[in-house]
C-alpha atoms as a PDB file:
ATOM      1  CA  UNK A   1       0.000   0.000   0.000  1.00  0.00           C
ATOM      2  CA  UNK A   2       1.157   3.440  -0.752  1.00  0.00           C
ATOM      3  CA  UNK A   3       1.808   5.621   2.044  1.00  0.00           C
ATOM      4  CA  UNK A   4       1.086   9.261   1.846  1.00  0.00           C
ATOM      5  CA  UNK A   5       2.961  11.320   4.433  1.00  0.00           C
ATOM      6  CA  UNK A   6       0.195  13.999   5.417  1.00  0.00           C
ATOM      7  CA  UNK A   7       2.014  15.330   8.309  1.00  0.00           C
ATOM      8  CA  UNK A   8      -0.613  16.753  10.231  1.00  0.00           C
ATOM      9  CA  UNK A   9       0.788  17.495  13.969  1.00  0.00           C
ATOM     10  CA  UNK A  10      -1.408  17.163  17.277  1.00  0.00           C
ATOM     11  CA  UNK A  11      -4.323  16.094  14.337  1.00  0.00           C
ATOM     12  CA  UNK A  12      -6.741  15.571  17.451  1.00  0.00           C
ATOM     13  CA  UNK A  13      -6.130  19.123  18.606  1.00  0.00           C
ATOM     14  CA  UNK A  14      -6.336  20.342  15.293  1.00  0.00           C
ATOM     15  CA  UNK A  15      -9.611  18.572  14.563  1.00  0.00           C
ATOM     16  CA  UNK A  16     -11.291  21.259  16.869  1.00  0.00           C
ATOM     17  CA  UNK A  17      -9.859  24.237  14.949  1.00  0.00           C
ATOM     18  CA  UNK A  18     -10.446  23.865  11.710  1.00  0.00           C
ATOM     19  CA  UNK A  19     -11.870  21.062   9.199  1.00  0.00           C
ATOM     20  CA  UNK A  20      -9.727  20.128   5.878  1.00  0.00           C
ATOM     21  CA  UNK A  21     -10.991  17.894   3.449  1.00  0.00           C
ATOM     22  CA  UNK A  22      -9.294  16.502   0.365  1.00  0.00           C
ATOM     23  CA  UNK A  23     -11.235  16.069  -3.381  1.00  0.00           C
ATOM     24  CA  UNK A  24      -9.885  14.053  -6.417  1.00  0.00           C
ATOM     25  CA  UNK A  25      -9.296  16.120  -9.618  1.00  0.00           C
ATOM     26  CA  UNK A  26     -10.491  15.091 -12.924  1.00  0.00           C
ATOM     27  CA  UNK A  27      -9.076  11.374 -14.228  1.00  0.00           C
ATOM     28  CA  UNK A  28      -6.574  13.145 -16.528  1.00  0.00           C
ATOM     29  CA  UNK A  29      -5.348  15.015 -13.714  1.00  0.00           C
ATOM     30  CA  UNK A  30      -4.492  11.919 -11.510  1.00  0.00           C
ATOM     31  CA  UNK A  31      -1.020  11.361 -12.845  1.00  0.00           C
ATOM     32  CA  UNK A  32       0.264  14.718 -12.149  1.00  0.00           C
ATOM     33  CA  UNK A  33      -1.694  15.879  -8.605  1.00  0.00           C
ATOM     34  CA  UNK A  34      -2.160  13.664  -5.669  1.00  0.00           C
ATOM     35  CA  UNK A  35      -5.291  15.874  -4.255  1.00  0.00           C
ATOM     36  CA  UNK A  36      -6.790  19.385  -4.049  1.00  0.00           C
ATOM     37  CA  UNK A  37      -7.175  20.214  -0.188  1.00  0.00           C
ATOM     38  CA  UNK A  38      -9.274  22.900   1.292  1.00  0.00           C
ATOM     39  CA  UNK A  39      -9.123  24.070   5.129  1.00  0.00           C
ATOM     40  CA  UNK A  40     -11.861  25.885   6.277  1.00  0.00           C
ATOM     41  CA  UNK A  41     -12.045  27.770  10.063  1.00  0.00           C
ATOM     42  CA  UNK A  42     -14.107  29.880  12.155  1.00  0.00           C
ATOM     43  CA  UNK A  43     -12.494  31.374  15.106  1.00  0.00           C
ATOM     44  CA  UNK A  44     -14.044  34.304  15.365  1.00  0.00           C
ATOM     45  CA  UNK A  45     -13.807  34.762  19.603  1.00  0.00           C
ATOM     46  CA  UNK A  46     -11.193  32.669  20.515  1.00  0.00           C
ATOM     47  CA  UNK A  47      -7.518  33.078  19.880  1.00  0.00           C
ATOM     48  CA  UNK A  48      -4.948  32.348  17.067  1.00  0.00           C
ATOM     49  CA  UNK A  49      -4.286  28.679  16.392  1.00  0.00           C
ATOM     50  CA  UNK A  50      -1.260  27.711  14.985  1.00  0.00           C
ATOM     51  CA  UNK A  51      -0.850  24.122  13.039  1.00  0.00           C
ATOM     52  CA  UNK A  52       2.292  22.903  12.602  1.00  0.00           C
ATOM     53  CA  UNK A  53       2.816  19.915   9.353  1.00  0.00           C
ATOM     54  CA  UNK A  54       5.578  17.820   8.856  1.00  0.00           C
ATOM     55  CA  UNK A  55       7.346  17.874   5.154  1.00  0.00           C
ATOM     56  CA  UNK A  56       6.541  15.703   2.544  1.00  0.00           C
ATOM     57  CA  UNK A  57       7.355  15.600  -1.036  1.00  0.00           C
ATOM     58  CA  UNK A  58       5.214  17.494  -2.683  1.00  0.00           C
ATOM     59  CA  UNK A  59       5.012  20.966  -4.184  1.00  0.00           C
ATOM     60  CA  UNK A  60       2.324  22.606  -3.299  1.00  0.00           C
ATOM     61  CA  UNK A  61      -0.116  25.553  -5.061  1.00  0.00           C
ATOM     62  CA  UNK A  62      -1.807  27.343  -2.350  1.00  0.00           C
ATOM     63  CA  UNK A  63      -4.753  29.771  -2.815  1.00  0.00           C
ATOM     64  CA  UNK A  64      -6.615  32.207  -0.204  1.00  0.00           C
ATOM     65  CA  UNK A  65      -4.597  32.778   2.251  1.00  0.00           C
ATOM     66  CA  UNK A  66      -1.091  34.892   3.710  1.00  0.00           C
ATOM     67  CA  UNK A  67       0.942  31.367   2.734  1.00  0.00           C
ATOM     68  CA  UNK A  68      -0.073  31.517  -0.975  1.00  0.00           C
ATOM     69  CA  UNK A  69       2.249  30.660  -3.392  1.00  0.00           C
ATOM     70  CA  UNK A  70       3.879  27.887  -4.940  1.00  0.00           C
ATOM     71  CA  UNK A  71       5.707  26.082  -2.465  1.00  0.00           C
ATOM     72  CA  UNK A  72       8.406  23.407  -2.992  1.00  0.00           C
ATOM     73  CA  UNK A  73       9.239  20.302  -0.575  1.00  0.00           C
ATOM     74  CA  UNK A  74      10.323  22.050   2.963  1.00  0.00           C
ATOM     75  CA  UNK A  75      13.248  20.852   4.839  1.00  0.00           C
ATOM     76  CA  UNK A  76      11.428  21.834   8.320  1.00  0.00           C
ATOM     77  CA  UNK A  77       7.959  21.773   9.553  1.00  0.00           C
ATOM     78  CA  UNK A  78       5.855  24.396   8.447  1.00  0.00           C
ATOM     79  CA  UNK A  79       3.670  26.388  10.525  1.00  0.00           C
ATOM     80  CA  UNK A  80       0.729  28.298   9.882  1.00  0.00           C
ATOM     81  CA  UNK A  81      -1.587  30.770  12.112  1.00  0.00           C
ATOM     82  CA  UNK A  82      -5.013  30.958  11.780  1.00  0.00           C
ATOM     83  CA  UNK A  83      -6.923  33.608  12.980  1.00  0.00           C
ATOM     84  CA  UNK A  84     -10.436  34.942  12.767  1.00  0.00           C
ATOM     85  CA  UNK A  85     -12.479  32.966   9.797  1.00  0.00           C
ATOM     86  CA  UNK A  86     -11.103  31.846   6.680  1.00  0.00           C
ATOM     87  CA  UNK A  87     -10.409  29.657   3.538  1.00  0.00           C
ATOM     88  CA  UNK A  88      -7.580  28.465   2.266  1.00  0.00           C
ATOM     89  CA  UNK A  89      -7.604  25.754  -1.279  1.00  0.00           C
ATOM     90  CA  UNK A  90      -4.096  23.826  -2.488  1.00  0.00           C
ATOM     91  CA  UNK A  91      -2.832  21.575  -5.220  1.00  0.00           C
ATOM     92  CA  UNK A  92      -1.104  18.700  -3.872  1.00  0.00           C
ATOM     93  CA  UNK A  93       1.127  17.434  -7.147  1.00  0.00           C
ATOM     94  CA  UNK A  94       2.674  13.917  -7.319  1.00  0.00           C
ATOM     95  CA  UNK A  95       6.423  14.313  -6.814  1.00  0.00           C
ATOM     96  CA  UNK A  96       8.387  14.798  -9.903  1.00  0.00           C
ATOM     97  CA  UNK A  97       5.709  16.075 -11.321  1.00  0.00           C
ATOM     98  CA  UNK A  98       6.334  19.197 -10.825  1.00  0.00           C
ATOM     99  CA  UNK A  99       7.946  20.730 -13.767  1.00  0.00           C
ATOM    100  CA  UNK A 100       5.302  19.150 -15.874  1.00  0.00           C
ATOM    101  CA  UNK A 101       2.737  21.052 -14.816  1.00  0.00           C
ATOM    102  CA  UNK A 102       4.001  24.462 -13.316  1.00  0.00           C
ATOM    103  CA  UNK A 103       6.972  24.117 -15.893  1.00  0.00           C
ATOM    104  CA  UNK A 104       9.231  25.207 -12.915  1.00  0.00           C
ATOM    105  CA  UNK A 105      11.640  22.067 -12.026  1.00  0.00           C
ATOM    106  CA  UNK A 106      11.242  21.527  -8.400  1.00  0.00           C
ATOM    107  CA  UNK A 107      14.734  22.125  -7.823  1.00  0.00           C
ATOM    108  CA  UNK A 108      14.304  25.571  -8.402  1.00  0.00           C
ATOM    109  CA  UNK A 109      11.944  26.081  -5.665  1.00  0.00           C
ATOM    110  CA  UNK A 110      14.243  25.611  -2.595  1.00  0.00           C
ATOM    111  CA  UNK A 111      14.544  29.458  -2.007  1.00  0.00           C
ATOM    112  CA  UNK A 112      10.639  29.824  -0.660  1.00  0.00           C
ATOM    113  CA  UNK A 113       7.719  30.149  -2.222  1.00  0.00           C
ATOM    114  CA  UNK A 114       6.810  31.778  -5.616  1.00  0.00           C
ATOM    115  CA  UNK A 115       3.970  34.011  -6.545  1.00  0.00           C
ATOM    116  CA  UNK A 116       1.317  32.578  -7.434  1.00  0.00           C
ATOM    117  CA  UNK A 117       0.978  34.725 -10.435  1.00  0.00           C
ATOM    118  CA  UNK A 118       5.149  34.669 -11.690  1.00  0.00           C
ATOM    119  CA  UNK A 119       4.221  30.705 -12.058  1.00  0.00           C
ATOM    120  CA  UNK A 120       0.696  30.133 -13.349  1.00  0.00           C
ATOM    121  CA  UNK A 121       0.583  34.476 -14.828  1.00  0.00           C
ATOM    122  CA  UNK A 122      -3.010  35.902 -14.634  1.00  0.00           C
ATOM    123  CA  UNK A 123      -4.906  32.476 -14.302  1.00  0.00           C
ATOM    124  CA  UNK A 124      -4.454  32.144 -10.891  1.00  0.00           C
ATOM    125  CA  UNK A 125      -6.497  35.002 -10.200  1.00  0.00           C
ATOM    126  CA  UNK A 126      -9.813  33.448 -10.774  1.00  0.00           C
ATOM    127  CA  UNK A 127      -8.635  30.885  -8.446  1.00  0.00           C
ATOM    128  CA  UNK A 128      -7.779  33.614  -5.834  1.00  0.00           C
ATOM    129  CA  UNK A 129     -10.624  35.280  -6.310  1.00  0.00           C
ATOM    130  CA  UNK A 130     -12.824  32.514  -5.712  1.00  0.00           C
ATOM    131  CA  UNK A 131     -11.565  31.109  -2.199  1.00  0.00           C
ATOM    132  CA  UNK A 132     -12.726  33.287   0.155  1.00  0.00           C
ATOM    133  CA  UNK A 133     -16.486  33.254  -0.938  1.00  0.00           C
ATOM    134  CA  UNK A 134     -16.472  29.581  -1.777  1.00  0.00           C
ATOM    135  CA  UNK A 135     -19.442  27.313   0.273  1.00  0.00           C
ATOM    136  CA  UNK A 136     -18.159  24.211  -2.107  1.00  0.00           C
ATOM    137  CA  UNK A 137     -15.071  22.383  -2.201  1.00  0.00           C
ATOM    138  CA  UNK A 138     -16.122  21.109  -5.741  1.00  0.00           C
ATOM    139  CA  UNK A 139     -16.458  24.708  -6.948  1.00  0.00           C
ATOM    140  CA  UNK A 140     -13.072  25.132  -5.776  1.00  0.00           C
ATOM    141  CA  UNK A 141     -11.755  21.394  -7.469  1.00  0.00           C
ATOM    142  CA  UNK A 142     -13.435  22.366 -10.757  1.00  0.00           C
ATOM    143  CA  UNK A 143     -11.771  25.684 -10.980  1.00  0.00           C
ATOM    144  CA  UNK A 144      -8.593  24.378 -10.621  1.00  0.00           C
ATOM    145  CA  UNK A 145      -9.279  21.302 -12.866  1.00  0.00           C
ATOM    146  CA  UNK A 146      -9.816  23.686 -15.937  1.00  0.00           C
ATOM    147  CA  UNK A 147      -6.592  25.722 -14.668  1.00  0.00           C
ATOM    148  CA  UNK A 148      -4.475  22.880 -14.364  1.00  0.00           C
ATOM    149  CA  UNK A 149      -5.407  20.170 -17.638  1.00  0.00           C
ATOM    150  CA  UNK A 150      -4.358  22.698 -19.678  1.00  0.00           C
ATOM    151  CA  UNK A 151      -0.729  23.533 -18.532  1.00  0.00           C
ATOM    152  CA  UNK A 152       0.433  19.876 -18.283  1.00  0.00           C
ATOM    153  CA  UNK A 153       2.704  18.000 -20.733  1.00  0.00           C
ATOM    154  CA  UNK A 154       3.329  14.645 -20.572  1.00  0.00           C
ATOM    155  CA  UNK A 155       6.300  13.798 -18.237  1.00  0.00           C
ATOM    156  CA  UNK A 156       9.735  12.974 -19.682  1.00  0.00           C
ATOM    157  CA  UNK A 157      12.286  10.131 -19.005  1.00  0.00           C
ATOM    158  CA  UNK A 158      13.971  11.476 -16.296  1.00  0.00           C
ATOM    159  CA  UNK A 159      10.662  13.653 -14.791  1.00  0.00           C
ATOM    160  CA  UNK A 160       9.346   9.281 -14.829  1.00  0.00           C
ATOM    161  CA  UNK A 161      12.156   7.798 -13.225  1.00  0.00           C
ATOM    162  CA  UNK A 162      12.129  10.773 -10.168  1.00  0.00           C
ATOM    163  CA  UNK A 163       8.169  10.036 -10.055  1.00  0.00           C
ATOM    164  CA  UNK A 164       8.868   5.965  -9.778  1.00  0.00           C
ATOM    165  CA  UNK A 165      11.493   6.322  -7.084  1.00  0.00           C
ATOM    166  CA  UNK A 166       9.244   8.304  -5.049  1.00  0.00           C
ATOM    167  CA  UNK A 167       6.840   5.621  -5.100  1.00  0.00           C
ATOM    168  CA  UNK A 168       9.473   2.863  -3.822  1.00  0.00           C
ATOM    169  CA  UNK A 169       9.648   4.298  -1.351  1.00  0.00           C
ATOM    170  CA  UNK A 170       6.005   4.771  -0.779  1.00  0.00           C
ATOM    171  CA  UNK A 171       5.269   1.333  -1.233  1.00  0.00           C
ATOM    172  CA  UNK A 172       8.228  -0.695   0.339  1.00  0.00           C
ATOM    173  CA  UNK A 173       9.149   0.515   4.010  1.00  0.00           C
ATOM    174  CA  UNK A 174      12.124  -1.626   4.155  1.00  0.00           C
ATOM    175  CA  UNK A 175      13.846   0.530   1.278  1.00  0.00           C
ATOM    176  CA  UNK A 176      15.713   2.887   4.539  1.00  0.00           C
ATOM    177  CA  UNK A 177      18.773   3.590   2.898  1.00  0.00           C
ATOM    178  CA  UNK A 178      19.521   5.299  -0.617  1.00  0.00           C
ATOM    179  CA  UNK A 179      21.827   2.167  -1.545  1.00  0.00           C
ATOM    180  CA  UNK A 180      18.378   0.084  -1.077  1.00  0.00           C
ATOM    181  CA  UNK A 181      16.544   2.833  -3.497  1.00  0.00           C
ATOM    182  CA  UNK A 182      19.307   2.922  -5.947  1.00  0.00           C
ATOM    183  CA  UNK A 183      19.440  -0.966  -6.663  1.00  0.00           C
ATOM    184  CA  UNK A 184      16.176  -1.337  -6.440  1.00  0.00           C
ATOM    185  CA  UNK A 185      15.673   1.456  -9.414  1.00  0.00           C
ATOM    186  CA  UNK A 186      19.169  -0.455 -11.211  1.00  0.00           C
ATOM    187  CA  UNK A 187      20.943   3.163 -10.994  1.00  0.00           C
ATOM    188  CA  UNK A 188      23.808   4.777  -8.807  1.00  0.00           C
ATOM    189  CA  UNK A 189      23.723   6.582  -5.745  1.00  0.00           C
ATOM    190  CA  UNK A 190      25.343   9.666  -7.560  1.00  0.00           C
ATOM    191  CA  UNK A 191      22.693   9.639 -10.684  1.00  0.00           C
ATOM    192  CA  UNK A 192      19.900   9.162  -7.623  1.00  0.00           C
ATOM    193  CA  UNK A 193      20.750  12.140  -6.169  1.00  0.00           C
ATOM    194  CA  UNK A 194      20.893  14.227  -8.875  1.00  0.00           C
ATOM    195  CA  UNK A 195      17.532  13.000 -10.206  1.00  0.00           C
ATOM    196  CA  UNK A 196      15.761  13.930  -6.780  1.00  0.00           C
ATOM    197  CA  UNK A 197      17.700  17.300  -6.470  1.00  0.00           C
ATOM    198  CA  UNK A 198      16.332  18.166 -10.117  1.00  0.00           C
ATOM    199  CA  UNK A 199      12.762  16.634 -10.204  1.00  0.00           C
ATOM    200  CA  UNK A 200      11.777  16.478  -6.569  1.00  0.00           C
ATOM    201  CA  UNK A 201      13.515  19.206  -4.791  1.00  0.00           C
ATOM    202  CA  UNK A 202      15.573  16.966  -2.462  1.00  0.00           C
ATOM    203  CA  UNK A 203      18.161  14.572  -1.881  1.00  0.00           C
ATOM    204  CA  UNK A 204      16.691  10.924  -1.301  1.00  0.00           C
ATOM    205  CA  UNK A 205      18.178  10.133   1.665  1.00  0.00           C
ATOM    206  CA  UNK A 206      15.886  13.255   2.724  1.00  0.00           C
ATOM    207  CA  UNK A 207      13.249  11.629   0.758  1.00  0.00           C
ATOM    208  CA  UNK A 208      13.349   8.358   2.720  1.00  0.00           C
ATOM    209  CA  UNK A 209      13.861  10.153   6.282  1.00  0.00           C
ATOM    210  CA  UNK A 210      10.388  12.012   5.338  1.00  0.00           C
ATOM    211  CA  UNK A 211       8.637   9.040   4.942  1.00  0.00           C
ATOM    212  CA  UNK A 212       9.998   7.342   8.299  1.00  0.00           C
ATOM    213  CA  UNK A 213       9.016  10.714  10.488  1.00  0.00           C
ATOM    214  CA  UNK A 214       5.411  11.013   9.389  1.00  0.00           C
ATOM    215  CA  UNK A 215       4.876   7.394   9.657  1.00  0.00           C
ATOM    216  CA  UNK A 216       6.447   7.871  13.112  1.00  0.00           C
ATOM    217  CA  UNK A 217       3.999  10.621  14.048  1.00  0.00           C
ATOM    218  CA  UNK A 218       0.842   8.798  12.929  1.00  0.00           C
ATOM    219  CA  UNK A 219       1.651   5.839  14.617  1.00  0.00           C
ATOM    220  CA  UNK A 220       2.765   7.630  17.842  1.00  0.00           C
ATOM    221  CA  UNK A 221      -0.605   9.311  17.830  1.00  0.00           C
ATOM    222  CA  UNK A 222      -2.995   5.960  16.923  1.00  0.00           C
ATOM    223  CA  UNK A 223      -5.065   4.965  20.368  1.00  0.00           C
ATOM    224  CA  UNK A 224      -2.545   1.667  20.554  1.00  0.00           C
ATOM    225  CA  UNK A 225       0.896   3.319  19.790  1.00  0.00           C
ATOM    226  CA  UNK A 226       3.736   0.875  19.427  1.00  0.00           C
ATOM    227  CA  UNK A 227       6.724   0.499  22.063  1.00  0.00           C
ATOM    228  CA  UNK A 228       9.565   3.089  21.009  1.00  0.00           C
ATOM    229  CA  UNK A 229      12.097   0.288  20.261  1.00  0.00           C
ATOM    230  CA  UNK A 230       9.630  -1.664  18.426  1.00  0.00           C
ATOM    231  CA  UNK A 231       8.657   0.953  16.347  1.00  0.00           C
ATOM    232  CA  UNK A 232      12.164   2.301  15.580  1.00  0.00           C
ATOM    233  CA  UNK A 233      13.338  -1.303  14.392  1.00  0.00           C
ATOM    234  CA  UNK A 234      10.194  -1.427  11.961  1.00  0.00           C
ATOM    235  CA  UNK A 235      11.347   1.900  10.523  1.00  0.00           C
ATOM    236  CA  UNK A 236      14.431   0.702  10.003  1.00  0.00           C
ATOM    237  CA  UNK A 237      16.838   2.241  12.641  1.00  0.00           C
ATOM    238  CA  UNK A 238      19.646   0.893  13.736  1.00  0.00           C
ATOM    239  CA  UNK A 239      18.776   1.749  17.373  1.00  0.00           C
ATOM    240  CA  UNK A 240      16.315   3.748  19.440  1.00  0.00           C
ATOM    241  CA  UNK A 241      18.535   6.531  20.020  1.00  0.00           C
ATOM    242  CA  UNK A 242      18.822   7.479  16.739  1.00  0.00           C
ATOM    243  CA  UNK A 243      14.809   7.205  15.981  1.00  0.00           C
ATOM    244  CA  UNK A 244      14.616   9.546  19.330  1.00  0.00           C
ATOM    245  CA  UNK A 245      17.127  11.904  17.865  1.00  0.00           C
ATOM    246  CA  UNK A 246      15.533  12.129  14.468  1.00  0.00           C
ATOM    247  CA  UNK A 247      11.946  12.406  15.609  1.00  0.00           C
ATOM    248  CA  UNK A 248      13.356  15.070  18.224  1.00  0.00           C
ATOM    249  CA  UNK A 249      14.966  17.043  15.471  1.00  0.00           C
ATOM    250  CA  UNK A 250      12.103  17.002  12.780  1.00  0.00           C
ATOM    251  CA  UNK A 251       8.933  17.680  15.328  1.00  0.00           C
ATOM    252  CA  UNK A 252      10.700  19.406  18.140  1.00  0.00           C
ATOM    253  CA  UNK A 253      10.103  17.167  21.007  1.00  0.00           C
ATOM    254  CA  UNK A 254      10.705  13.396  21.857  1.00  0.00           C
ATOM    255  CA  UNK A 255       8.347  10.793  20.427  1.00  0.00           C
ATOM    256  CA  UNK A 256       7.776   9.917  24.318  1.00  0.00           C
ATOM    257  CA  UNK A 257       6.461  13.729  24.831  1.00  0.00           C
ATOM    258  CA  UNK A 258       4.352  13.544  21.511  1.00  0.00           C
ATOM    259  CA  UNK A 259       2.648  10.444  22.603  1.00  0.00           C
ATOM    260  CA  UNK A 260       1.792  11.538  26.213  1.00  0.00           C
ATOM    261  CA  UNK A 261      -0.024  14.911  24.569  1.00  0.00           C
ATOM    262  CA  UNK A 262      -1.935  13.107  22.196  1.00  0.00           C
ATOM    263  CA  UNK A 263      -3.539  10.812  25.059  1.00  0.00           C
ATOM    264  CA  UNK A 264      -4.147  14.076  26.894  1.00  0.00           C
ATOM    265  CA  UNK A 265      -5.632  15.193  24.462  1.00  0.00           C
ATOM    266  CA  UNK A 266      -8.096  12.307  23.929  1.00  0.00           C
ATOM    267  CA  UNK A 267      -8.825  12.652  27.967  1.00  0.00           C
ATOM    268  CA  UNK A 268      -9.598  16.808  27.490  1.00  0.00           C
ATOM    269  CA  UNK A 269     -12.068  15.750  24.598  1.00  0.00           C
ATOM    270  CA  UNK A 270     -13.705  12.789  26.366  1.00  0.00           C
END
């Protein structure tokens, strides 16, 4: 099964702050964007929330809000306030994919995020226009189906290869180190990396630590969590220090600490 890293920190806090729901785009679409996404949030009388998300792979197009722009894979977890009421819609593209449909490589988007308009030009503005008045995620979806089948080209070799090696590691969780990833793809460790840094935006041995963290953090925050040292050997660590390390480096506290909150969480809500 493919694994999706969504990334979603403290998700049962964040359940009571604002809703997000995720809608398919059109069937030609599906090789190019994962999902559209729209958050919606009302908190009008209470204070600023801020939601913190893990990286993943993907560039994202966001619409409606202070954070739009096209953004590129982070290297840190983003965080976001929300205040007041609001909208925000974003294209979630399949990585490697991304110079096939914004015609901007991915590796050129490590410097923060573009303008929505120096990438997609005056199109985007119907988009823009249309988020904060939208009751219907579908409006949204179909707006940015028509914006986005016409832009994309089919992918090329290399564009192919970055997409397939991607989903290795997606679908196999024992594929932990970029040695693993490069014979299972029959390629070198050197042509790897340049292949991710081009098409996806980072190295793969980032690409592979992504996938470990926010499996980490949704298992960590399931109602049956695994043991630490059980769940760092089925990631593929070679001990439970460097799991802690890792998770402590990426999220900003100990995978102990994360745990514990999410069950107090649970308690405060039940």
């Amino acid at each position: 099964m493919e694994r999706v890293p969504r990334g979603i920190l403290y998700r049962r806090t964040a359940e009571s702050q604002f809703t997000l729901s995720r809608v398919n785009p059109v069937p030609s679409l599906r090789g190019y964007v994962q999902y559209y996404w729209v958050v919606r949030w009302d908190l009008r009388g209470r204070p600023p929330y801020e939601q913190r998300v893990l990286p993943n792979l993907s560039t994202h197009v966001v619409f409606g809000t202070s954070s739009a722009g096209v953004w590129g894979p982070s290297r840190s977890v983003f965080a976001h306030v929300l205040r007041d009421r609001g909208v925000a819609f974003g294209v979630r593209l399949v990585p490697g994919c991304c110079g096939a449909v914004l015609h901007v490589p991915a590796g050129d988007l490590r410097g923060g995020p573009r303008p929505l308009e120096g990438v997609l030009g005056t199109a985007s503005r119907e988009i823009e226009a249309a988020v904060p008045a939208s009751r219907s995620d579908s409006e949204l979806a179909a707006l940015a189906d028509t914006l986005f089948a016409g832009r994309v080209r089919p992918l090329t070799d290399s564009e192919r290869r970055a997409r397939d090696a991607v989903k290795l590691i997606a679908t196999d969780p024992t594929i932990t180190r970029v040695v693993h990833l490069a014979a299972r793809g029959g390629t070198t460790v050197r042509a790897l990396q340049r292949l991710f840094t081009a098409h996806v935006g980072t190295g793969p041995k980032w690409a592979i630590r992504v996938y470990r963290l926010n499996e980490a953090a949704a298992r960590l925050a399931t109602d049956s969590p695994p043991k630490q040292a059980e769940l760092a050997a089925e990631l593929g660590y070679s001990d439970q220090a460097h799991f802690v390390r890792e998770f402590t480096a990426m999220v900003g506290t100990p995978p102990a600490s994360y745990e514990r909150q999410q069950k107090v969480t649970e308690q405060a809500r039940n």
